[in-house]
Protein backbone atom coordinates (compact mmCIF):
# COMPACT_ATOMS: atom_id res chain seq x y z
CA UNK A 1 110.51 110.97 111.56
CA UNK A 2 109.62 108.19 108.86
CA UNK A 3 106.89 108.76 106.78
CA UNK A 4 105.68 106.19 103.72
CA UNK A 5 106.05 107.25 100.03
CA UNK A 6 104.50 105.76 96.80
CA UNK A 7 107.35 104.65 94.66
CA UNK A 8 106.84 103.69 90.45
CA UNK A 9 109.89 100.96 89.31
CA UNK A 10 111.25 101.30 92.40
CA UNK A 11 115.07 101.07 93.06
CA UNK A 12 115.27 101.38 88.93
CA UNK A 13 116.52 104.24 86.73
CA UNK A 14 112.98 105.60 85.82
CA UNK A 15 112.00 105.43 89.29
CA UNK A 16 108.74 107.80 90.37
CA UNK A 17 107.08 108.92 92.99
CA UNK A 18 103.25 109.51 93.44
CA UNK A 19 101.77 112.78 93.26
CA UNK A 20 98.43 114.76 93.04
CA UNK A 21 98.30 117.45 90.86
CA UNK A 22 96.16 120.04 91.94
CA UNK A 23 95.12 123.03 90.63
CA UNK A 24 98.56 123.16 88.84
CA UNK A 25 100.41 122.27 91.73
CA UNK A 26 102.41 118.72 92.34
CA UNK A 27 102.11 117.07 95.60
CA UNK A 28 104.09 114.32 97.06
CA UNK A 29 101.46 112.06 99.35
CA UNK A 30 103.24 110.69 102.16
CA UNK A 31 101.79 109.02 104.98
CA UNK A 32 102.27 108.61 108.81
CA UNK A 33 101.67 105.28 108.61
CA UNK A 34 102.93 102.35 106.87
CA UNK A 35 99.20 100.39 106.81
CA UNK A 36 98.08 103.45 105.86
CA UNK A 37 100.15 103.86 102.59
CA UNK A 38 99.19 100.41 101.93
CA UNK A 39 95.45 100.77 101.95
CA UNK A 40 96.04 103.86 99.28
CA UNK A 41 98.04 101.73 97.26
CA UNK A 42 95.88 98.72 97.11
CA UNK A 43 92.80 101.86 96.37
CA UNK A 44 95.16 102.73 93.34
CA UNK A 45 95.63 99.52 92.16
CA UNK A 46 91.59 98.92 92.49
CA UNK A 47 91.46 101.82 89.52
CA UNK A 48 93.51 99.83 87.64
CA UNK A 49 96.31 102.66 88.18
CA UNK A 50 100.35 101.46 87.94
CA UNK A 51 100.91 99.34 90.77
CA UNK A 52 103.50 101.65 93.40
CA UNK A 53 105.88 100.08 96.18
CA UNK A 54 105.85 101.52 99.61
CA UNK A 55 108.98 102.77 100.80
CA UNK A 56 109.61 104.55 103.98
CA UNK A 57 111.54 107.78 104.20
CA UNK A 58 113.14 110.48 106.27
CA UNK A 59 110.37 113.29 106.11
CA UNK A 60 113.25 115.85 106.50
CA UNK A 61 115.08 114.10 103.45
CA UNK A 62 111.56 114.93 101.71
CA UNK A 63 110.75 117.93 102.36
CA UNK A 64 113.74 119.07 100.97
CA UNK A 65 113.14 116.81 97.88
CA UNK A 66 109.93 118.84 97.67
CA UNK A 67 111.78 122.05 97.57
CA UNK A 68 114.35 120.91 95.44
CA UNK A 69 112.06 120.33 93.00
CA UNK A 70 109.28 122.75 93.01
CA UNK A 71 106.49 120.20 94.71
CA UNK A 72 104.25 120.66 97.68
CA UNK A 73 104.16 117.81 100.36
CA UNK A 74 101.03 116.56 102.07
CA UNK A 75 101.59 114.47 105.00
CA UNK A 76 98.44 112.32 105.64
CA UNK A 77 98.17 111.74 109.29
CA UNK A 78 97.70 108.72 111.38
CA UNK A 79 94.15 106.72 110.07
CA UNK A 80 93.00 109.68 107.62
CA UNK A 81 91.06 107.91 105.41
CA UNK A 82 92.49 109.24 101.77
CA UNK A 83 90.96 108.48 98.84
CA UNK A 84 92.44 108.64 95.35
CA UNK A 85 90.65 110.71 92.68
CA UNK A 86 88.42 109.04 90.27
CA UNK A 87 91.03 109.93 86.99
CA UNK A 88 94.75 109.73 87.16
CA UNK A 89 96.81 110.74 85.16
CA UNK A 90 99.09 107.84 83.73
CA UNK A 91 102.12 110.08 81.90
CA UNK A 92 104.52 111.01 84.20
CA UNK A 93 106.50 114.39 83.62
CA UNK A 94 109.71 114.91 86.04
CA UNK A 95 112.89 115.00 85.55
CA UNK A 96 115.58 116.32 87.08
CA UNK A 97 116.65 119.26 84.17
CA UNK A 98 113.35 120.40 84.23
CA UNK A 99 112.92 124.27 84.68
CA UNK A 100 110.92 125.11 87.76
CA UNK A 101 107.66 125.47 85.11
CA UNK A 102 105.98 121.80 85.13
CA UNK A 103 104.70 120.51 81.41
CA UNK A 104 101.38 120.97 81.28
CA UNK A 105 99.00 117.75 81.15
CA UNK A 106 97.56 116.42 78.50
CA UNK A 107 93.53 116.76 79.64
CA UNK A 108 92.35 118.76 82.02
CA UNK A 109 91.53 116.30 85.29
CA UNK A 110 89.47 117.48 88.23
CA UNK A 111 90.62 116.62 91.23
CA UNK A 112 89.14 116.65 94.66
CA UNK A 113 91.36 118.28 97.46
CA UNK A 114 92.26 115.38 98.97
CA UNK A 115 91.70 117.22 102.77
CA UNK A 116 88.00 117.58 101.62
CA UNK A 117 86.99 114.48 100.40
CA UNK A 118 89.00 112.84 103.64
CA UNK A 119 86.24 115.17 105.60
CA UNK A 120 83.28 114.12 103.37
CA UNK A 121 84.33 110.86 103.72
CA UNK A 122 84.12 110.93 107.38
CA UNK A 123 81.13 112.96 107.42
CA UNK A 124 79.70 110.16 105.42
CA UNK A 125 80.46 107.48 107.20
CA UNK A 126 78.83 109.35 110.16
CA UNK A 127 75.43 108.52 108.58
């Protein structure tokens, strides 16, 4: 199955992919859907965040990406509405000799699960 990645300088040598990090943890957003991916870029971009390219990908190919390197993987399913937390974080800190212990970030950031604030959006919209 193909699933829709964020990519940073794509197809370059400091290539990146997007991520959440929550509670400590990194997570690779993919989505379901291309439009989809789209819409979250175009949201990132509205924060005045790095501008990502959407690339599809084999999910199987990323999930074990995702255990290769010690991230979690949230696939956001067909018309979720995901939003992007209000602060992002605009170091990236991956690399492929890394140990398995991810560099801890400059600032503290809270960040919304992004399954909850998909349901709060919803429930909002509801209104």
């Amino acid at each position: 199955m193909q699933v829709w990645v964020l990519l940073f300088n794509a197809n370059t040598d400091n290539e990146g992919i997007y991520t959440l990090e929550i509670e400590g943890n990194n997570i690779i957003v993919a989505f379901e859907q291309e439009d989809d991916a789209i819409r979250y870029a175009g949201l990132l971009e509205a924060q005045d965040f790095l501008s990502p390219t959407v690339e599809s990908i084999d999910s199987q190919e990323l999930k074990e990406f995702c255990e290769d390197a010690n991230y979690d993987l949230n696939i956001v399913p067909t018309d979720a509405l995901l939003v992007p937390p209000e602060k992002n974080v605009d170091k990236t800190d991956w690399s492929p000799d890394r140990v398995q212990k991810l560099s801890e970030p400059e600032a503290d950031i809270e960040v919304e699960d992004p399954v909850i604030a998909m349901m709060r959006r919803r429930l909002e919209n509801l209104l």
